[in-house]
Every structure is written in C-alpha cells, then in structure tokens.
Protein backbone atom coordinates (compact mmCIF):
# COMPACT_ATOMS: atom_id res chain seq x y z
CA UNK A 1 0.00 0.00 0.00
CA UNK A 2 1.38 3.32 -0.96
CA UNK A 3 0.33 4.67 2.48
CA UNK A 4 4.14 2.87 3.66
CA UNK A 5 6.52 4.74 4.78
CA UNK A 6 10.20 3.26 2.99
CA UNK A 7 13.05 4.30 4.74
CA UNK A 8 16.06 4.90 2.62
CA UNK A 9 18.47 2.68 4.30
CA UNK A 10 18.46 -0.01 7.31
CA UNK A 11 16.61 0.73 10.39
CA UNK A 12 18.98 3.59 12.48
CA UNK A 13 21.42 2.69 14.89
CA UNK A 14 20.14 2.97 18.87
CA UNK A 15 22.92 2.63 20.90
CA UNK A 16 20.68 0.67 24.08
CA UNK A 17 22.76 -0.50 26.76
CA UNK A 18 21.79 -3.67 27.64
CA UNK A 19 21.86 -5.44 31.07
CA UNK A 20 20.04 -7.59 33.50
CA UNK A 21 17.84 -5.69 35.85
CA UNK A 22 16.94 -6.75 39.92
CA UNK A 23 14.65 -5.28 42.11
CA UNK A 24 15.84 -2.01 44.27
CA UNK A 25 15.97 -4.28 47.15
CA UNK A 26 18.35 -6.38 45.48
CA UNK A 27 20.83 -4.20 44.94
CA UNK A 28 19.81 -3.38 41.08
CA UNK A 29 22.16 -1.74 39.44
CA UNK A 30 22.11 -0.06 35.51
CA UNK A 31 24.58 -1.76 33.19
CA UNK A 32 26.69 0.51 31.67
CA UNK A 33 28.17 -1.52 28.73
CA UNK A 34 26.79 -0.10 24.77
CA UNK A 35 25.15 -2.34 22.75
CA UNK A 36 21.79 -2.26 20.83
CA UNK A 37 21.12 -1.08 17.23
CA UNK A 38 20.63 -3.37 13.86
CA UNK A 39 22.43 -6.12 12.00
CA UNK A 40 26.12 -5.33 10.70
CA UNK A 41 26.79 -8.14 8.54
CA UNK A 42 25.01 -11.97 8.43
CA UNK A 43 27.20 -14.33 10.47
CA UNK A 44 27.16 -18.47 10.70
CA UNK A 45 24.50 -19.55 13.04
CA UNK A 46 26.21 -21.25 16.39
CA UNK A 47 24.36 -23.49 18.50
CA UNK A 48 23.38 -22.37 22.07
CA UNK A 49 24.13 -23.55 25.83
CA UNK A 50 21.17 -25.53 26.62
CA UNK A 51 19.01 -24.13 29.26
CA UNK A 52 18.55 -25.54 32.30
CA UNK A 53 16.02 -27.05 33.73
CA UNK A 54 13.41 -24.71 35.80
CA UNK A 55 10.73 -25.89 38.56
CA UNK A 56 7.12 -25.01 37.28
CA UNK A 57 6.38 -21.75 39.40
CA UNK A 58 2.62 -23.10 39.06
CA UNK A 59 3.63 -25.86 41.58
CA UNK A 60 1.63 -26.18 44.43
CA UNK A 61 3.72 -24.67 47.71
CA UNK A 62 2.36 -24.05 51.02
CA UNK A 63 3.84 -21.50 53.76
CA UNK A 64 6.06 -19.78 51.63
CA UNK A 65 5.30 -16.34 50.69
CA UNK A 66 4.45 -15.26 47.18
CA UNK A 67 3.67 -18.72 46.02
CA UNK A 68 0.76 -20.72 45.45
CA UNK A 69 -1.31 -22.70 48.28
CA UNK A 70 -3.99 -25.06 47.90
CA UNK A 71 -6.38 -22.53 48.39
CA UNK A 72 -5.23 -20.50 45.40
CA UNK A 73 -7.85 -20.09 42.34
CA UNK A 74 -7.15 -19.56 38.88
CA UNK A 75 -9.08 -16.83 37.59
CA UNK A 76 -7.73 -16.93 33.85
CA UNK A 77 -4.34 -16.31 31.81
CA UNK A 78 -2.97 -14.20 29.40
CA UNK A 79 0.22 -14.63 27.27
CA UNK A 80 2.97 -11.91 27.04
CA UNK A 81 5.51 -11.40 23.83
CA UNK A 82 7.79 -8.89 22.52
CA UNK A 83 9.87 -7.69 19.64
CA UNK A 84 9.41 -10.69 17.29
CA UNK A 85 11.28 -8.04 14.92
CA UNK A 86 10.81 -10.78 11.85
CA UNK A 87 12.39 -9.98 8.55
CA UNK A 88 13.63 -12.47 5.70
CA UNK A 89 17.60 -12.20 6.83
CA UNK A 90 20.06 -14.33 7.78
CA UNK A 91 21.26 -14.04 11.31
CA UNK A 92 23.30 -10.90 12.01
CA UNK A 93 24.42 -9.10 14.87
CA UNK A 94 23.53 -5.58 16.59
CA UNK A 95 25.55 -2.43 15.69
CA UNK A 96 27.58 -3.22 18.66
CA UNK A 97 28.15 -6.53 16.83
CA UNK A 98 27.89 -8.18 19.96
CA UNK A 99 24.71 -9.58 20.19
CA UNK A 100 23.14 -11.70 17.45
CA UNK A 101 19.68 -11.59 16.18
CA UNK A 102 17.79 -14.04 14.75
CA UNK A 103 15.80 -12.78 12.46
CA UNK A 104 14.10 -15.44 10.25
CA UNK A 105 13.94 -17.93 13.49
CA UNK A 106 11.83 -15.25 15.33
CA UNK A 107 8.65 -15.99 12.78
CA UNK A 108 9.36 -20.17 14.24
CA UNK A 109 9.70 -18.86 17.75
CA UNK A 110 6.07 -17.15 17.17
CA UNK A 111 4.74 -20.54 16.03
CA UNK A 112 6.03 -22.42 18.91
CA UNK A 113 4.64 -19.90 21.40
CA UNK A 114 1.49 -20.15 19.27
CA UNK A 115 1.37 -23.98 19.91
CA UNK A 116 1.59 -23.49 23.63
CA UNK A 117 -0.89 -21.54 24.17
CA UNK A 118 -3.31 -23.08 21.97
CA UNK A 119 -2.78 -26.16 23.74
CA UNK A 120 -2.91 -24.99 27.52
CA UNK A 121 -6.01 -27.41 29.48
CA UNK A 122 -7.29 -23.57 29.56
CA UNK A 123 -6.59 -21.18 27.07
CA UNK A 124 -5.78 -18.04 27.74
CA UNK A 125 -8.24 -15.45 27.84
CA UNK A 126 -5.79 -13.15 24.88
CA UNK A 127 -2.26 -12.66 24.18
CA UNK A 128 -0.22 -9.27 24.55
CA UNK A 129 1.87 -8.53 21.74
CA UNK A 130 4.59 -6.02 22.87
CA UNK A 131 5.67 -4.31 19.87
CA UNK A 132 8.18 -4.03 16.96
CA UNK A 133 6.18 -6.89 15.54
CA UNK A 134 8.56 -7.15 12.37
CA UNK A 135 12.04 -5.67 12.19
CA UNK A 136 13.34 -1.84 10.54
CA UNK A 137 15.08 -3.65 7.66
CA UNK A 138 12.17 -4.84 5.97
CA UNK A 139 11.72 -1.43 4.59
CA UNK A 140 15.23 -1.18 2.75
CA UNK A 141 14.60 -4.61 1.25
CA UNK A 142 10.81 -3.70 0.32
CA UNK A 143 9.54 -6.49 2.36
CA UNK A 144 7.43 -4.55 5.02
CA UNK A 145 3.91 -5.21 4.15
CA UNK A 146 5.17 -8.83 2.94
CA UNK A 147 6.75 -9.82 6.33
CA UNK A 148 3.42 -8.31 8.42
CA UNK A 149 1.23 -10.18 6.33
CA UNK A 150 3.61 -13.19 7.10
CA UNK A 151 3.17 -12.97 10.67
CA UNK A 152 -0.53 -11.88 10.94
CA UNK A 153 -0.89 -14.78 8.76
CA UNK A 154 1.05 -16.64 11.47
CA UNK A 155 -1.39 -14.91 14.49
CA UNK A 156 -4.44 -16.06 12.89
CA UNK A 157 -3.25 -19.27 13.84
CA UNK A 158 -4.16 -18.50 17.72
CA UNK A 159 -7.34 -19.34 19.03
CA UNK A 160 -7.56 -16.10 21.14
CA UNK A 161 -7.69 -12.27 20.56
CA UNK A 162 -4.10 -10.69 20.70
CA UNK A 163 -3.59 -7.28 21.13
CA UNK A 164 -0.86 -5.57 19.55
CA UNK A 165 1.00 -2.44 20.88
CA UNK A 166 3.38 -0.39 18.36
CA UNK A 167 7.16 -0.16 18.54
CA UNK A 168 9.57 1.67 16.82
CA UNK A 169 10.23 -0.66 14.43
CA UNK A 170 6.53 -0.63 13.37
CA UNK A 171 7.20 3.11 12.85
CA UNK A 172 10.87 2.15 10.89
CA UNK A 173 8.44 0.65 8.12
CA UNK A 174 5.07 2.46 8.04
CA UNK A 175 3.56 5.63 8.53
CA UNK A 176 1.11 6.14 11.38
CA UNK A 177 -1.75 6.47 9.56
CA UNK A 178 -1.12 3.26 7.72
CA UNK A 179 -0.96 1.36 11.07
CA UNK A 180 -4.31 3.00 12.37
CA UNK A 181 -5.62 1.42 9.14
CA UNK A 182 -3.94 -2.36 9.59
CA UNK A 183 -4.59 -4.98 11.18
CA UNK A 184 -2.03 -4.21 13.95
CA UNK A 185 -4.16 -1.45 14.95
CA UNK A 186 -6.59 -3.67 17.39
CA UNK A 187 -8.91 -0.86 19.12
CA UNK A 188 -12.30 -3.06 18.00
CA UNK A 189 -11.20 -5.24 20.75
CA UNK A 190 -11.85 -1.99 23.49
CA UNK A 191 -14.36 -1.97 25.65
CA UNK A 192 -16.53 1.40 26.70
CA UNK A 193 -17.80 2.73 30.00
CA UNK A 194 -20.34 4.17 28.18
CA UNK A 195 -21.43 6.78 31.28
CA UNK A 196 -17.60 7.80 31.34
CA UNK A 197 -17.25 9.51 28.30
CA UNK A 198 -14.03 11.01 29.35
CA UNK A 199 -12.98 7.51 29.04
CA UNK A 200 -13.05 7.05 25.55
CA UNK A 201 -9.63 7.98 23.48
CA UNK A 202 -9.05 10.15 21.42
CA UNK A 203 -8.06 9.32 17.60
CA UNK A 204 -5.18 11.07 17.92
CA UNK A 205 -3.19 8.32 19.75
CA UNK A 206 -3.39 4.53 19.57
CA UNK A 207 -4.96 3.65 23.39
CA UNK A 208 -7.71 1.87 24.58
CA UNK A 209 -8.65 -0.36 27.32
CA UNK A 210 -10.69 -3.77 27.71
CA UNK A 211 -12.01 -5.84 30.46
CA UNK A 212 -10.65 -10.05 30.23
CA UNK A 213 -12.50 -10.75 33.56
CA UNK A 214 -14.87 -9.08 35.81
CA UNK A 215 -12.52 -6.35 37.95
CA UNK A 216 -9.19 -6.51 35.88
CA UNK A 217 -8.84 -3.91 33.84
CA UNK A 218 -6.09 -3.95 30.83
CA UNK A 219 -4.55 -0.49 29.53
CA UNK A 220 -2.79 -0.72 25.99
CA UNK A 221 -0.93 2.66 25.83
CA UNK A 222 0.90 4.79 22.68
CA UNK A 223 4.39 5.54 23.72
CA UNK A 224 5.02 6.93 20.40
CA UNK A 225 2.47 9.73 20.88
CA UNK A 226 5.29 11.88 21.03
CA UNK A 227 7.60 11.04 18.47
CA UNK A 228 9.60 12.00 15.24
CA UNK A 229 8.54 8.42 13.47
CA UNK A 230 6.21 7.90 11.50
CA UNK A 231 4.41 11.11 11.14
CA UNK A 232 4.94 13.36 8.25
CA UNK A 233 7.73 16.17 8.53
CA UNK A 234 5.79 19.06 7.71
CA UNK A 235 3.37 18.43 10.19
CA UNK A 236 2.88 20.62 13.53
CA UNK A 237 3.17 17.25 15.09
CA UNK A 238 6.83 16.57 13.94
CA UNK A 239 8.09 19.77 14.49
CA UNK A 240 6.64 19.98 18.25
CA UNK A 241 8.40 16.98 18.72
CA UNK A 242 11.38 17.49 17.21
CA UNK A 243 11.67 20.65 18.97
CA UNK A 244 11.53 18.42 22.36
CA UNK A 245 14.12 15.90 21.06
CA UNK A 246 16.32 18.60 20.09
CA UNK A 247 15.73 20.67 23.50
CA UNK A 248 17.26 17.37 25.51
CA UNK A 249 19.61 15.53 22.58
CA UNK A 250 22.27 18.40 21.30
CA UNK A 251 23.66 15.64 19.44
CA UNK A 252 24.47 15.41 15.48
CA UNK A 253 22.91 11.45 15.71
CA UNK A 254 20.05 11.77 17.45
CA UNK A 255 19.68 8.16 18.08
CA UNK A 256 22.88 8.71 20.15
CA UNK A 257 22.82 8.84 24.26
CA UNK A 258 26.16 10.31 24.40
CA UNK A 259 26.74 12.95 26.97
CA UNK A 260 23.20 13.41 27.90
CA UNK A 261 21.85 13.93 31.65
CA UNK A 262 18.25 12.31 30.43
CA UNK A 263 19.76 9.75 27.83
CA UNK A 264 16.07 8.51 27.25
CA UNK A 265 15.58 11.32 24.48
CA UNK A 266 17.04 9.45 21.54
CA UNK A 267 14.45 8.99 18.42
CA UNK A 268 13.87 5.41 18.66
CA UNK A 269 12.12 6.15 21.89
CA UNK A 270 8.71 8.69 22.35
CA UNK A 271 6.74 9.66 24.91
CA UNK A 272 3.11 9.96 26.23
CA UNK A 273 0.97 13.38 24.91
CA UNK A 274 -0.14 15.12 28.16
CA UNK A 275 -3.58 14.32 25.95
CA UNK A 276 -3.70 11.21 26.41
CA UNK A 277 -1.93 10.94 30.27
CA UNK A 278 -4.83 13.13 30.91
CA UNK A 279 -7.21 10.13 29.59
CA UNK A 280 -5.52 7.10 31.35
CA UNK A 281 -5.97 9.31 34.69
CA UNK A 282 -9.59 9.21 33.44
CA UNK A 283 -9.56 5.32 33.38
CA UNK A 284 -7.72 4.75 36.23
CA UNK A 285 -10.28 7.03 38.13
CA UNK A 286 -12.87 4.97 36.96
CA UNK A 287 -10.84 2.01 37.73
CA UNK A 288 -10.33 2.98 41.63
CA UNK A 289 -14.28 3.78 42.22
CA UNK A 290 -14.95 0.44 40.57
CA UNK A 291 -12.23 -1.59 42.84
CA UNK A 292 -10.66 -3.12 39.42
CA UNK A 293 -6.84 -4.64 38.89
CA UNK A 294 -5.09 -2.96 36.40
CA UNK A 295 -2.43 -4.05 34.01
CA UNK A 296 -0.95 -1.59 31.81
CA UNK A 297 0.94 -2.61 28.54
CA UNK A 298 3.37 0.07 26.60
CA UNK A 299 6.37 -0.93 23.91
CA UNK A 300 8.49 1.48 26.04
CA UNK A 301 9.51 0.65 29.55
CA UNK A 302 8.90 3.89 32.16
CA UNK A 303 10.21 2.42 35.60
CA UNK A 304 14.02 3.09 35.65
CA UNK A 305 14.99 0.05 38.35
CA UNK A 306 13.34 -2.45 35.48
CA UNK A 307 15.22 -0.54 32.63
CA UNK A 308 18.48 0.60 31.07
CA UNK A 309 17.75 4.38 31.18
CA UNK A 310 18.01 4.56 27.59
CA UNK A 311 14.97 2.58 26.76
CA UNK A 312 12.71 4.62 28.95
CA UNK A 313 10.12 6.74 27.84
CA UNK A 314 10.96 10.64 27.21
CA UNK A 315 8.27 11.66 29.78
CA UNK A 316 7.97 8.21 31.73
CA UNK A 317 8.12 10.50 34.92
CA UNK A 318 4.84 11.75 34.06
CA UNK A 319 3.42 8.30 33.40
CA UNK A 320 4.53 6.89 36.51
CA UNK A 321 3.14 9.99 37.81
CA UNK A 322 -0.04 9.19 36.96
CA UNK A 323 0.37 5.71 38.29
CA UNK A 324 1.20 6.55 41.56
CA UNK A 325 -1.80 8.51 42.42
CA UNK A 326 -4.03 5.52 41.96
CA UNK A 327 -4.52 2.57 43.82
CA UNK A 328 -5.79 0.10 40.90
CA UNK A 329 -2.36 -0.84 38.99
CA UNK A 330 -1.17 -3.93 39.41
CA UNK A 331 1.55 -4.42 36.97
CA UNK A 332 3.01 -2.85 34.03
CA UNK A 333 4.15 -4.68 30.91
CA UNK A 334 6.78 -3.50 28.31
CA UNK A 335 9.29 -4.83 25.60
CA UNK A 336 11.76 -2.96 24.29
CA UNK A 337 14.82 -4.29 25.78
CA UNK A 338 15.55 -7.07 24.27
CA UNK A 339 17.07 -8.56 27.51
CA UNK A 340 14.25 -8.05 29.74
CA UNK A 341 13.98 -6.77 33.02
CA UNK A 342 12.15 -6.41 36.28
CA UNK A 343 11.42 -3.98 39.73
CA UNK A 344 8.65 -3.53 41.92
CA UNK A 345 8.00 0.13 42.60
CA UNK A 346 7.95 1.79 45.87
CA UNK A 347 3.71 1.96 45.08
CA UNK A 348 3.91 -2.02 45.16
CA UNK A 349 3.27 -2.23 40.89
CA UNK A 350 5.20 -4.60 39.35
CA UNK A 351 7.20 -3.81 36.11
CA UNK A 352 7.82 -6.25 33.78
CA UNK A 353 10.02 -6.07 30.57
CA UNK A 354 10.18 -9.19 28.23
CA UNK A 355 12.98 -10.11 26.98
CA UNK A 356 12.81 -10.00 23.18
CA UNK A 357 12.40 -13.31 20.32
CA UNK A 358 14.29 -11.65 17.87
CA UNK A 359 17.63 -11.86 19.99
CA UNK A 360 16.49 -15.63 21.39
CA UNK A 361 18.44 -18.52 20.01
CA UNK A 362 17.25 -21.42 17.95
CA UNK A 363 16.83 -23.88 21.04
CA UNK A 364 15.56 -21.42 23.53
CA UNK A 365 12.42 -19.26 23.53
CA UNK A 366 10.51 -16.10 24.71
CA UNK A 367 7.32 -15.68 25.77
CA UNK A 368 5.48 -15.68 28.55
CA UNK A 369 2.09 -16.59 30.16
CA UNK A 370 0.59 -14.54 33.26
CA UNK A 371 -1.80 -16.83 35.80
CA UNK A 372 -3.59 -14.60 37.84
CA UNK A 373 -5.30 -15.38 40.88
CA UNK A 374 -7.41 -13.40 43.83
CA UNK A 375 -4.38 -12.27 45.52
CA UNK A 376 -1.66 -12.34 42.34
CA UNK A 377 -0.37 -12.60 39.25
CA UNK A 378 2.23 -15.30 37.91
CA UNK A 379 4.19 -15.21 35.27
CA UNK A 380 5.36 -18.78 33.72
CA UNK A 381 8.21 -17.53 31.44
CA UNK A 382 9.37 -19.89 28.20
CA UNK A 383 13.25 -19.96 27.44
CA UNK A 384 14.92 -16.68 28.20
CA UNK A 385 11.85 -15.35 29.93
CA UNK A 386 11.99 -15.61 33.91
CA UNK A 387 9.36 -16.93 35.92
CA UNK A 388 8.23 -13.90 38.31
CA UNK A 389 5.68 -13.89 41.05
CA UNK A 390 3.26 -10.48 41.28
CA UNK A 391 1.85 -10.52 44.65
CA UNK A 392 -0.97 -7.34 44.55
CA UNK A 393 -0.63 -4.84 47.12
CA UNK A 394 -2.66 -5.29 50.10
CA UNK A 395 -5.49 -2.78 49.54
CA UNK A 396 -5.05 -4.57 45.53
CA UNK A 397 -6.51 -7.94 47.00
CA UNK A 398 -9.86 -8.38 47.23
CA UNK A 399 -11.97 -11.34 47.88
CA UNK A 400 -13.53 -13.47 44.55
C-alpha cells in the first residue's frame, strides 16, 4: 500500500545498553556496557548452551510467601511477547556486533509460542503482543507489508484475541496512519464505560482499554504519541516533537545517548501526549471507584529500576506519575529491551520487561504466560523469559 513509509536505508542505529535488571531491594544496578542497534553483517549460526532445567512456578507450595497454596484459584491467563522483529535475513548481529539476532527464526519462535498456548487445558483469555512486531530492515529490502502479512498470517493461527501495541520498528516501516488502518491497529477489541465519556480515546493516539475478567482492567498505551517516526515532517506534530528531542539531545545522531543527563531522548524512543496521560488518569479514576486490577501494557519501559535508562520513555516521569496517584495498577508490561527486566516500585506495581524473540536462540524461547489469581499474578516464562511472582498490594486484593 502506498500509504508505507520506505526508509532509505536499514533501520537507524540505537545505541541501548543492555543489562540484566533486579529489584531495588536487590541491589539493582544499571549496566553501563553499549550495545543495541541493527544487523552489521550476516554471520554463521552457532548453537546455544542448553538451558537448564526450571521448577514449574505453578507448583503447588504451602507456607512460603508469594507462592501458590492449595487454596489459590485460577481466575484466567494471558500470554505476554515482545519484539518478534521478523524480517527475511540471515542471522546478524547488533551495531555493537555483539549480540546476534535471529531474524528469520523469530517468525518459528512465534509458532512455537502459538502452539503453547493453543494447547494450555485452559486457554488463555488473549495474548499481549509487545511491539516491533517485524524488524526496521524490511523497509530497505521492500519487504514490510510482505513480512506483516507473514506474521498476521502466522497470528491467525491463535485461538484467542491478541492485542498488539506499536514499537519503533513498526514506525521504521510504516507511517502512522497506515498502522491506524492495519490490522495491527486492534482498538475493535476496546471496551466502553459508556457513562464515562471522558474515558473514551481520542483518535489522535493509539490507546484503549478492555475488560478479560470481571474487575481486571487492561490499559494498551501509545508511547510513540510523542515522536519523530512515522508522522509526516511538515506536520505541527513533527516539528513539536522534534523541537523536544532537540531541547534534551544536542547531538548530530540523534539516536545517540552520548553525553546526555536524560539519555532517554534518543528517536527510537517517544513519549506519552499530556492528551492522552490526561485520559488514562480518566480510566484509572474509573478504575479505583470500581475496585478493578489494572495491568498496563506500553512498547516502552517507564520504571528506571526495570530498565536501562536509555529505553525509557521521554516523559515516563509523568506516566509513573499518573500511576502513583491511583490505587488500581497492578503491573506494568513492556518490551523494548531485548534482555528483559524487572522492579517492583515503591507503590507495590510490578514492572515487567520481556525479553525480546528476535535476539532468542534457535533452542531457547521467549514468551510468557501470566496466571492470575485473587491475591496475584504469575508469570510462567518460556526460554529466556523468567518466571516472576506479582503478589498485589494489600489494599489490591480483594476477595472473589
């Protein structure tokens, strides 16, 4: 479709620092070593370590805190994946050309996450796709609306709604306004508190929530509401942004962190309009009187302790701002990464970064699927992804 938006080259560098992330309590501490960015040149594909072997975290354990007892009920499930990043390529590593991406076993890792959850004794209720769904280079190859199709292609094999958020590798091959018209763009799937008008987004960003199961209440946000991709140059839009890019990154590349106090304003990341902050305040209002769960979902991470500081959000103080002055949110999921990440916040929500298929290997995986129960939420990671326990903070758990 000629709405695409062809970049001239590969996707742009984006300098991430990668690292494992721990909880504050633990000691976390921000990795410091460069890495990120898009493939240099293919490479030979090299087996693996075999992982090994984990306990099931769905095994029942009494007397030990933030596990299951016998008195635990399963309410429902919902899967969790991020940055598939497919494209036709052979393997090839980062611009740091130390870590190696995968990038036509991503669309098998897909399938075999598919599999697994079509094949749970209870399916889950929908899946949460994380963003940057297929990878930059598609557009220098002229492959972008070939590889989506590919993988929608491969979605329509699940037996459950999945809701996809947008990356910036969404935005690396198509404009926004031919995403709003795609089949990534999943806003029929919203539901409306019809005598909350103030509830409803706007059209201007890509938001909406939905209800799985009575009281929870899932938030898909735009972190790219504020951003230099995919949005046409001479728009008011671009140039407002810009203009805040420009006001924070003095640098030439300004996909480069170098030097900067906030190194989170690089153009690969974007940020929340005050717009549509303004309208998850709304929901989360609504979500407090109502005595709902919340889980939020966003491509970009926004709590620092779960993230390398240059993945964050440009305005993910104002987010968390937002956050904080509610009671409902439970847990917050992101992608972005690549290695993943987690931290529970000083307001008891739980931040959880997946780690990223395009960047598994062959015999490993990445995806995840969240059991939640009364009093918590559980993840059951596949392959790279962790298992993590999401106890809800006390005035969170409520009686079913």
């Amino acid at each position: 479709m000629t709405a695409a938006v062809r970049a001239s080259s590969g996707p742009p560098p984006d300098f991430r620092r990668r690292g494992h992330f721990l909880r504050k309590s633990q000691g976390a501490a921000l990795s410091a070593r460069l890495a990120g960015g898009e493939v240099a040149q293919p490479v030979a594909r090299e087996p693996a370590a075999a992982e090994p072997a984990r306990e099931s975290c769905l095994e029942v354990m009494d007397d030990k805190p933030g596990t299951l007892s016998e008195n635990s009920e399963l309410l429902f499930s919902f899967g969790v994946i991020a940055d598939i990043q497919y494209a036709d390529l052979e393997d090839g590593y980062n611009f740091q050309g130390n870590r190696r991406r995968y990038y036509r076993h991503s669309l098998l890792h897909l399938r075999g996450a598919i599999e697994h959850w079509n094949t749970e004794g209870r399916l889950p209720c929908c899946v949460l796709q994380l963003g940057d769904i297929i990878d930059g280079y598609n557009a220098q190859y002229k492959a972008s609306e070939k590889s989506l199709e590919l993988v929608m292609n491969t979605f329509q094999m699940l037996k459950v709604p999945v809701h996809h958020t947008w990356g910036n590798h969404e935005f690396y091959n198509f404009s926004r306004n031919y995403l709003m018209n795609s089949k990534l763009n999943t806003k029929f799937l919203e539901d409306q508190i019809v005598h909350h008008p103030e509830t409803v987004p706007s059209e201007d960003y890509y938001a909406y929530h939905f209800v799985p199961f009575p009281h929870f209440r899932f938030i898909l946000l735009d972190a790219y509401d504020l951003s230099v991709l995919g949005v046409d140059q001479s728009s008011p839009k671009y140039q407002q942004c810009l203009k805040i890019l420009r006001e924070h990154n003095p640098n030439s590349e300004l996909n480069s962190p170098q030097g900067l106090s906030e190194p989170q304003f690089v153009q690969f990341n974007g940020g929340f309009s005050q717009e549509q902050l303004n309208w998850l305040n709304e929901v989360l209002t609504f979500s407090d009187t109502n005595q709902e769960k919340v889980v939020i979902v966003s491509h970009l991470p926004i709590y620092p302790e779960a993230s390398d500081s240059v993945c964050l959000a440009w305005n993910y103080r104002d987010a968390l701002a937002v956050i904080w002055s509610h009671k409902c949110v439970v847990c917050f999921f992101a992608g972005h990464t690549h290695d993943g990440g987690y931290s529970e916040d000083p307001f008891g929500v739980h931040h959880i970064n997946l780690e990223g298929v395009i960047e598994t290997a062959p015999d490993s995986q990445a995806f995840g699927t969240v059991y939640v129960y009364p009093d918590k939420m559980m993840l059951k990671g596949r392959g790279r992804v962790p298992d993590r326990i999401m106890n809800y903070k006390k005035e969170n758990a409520s009686q079913f």
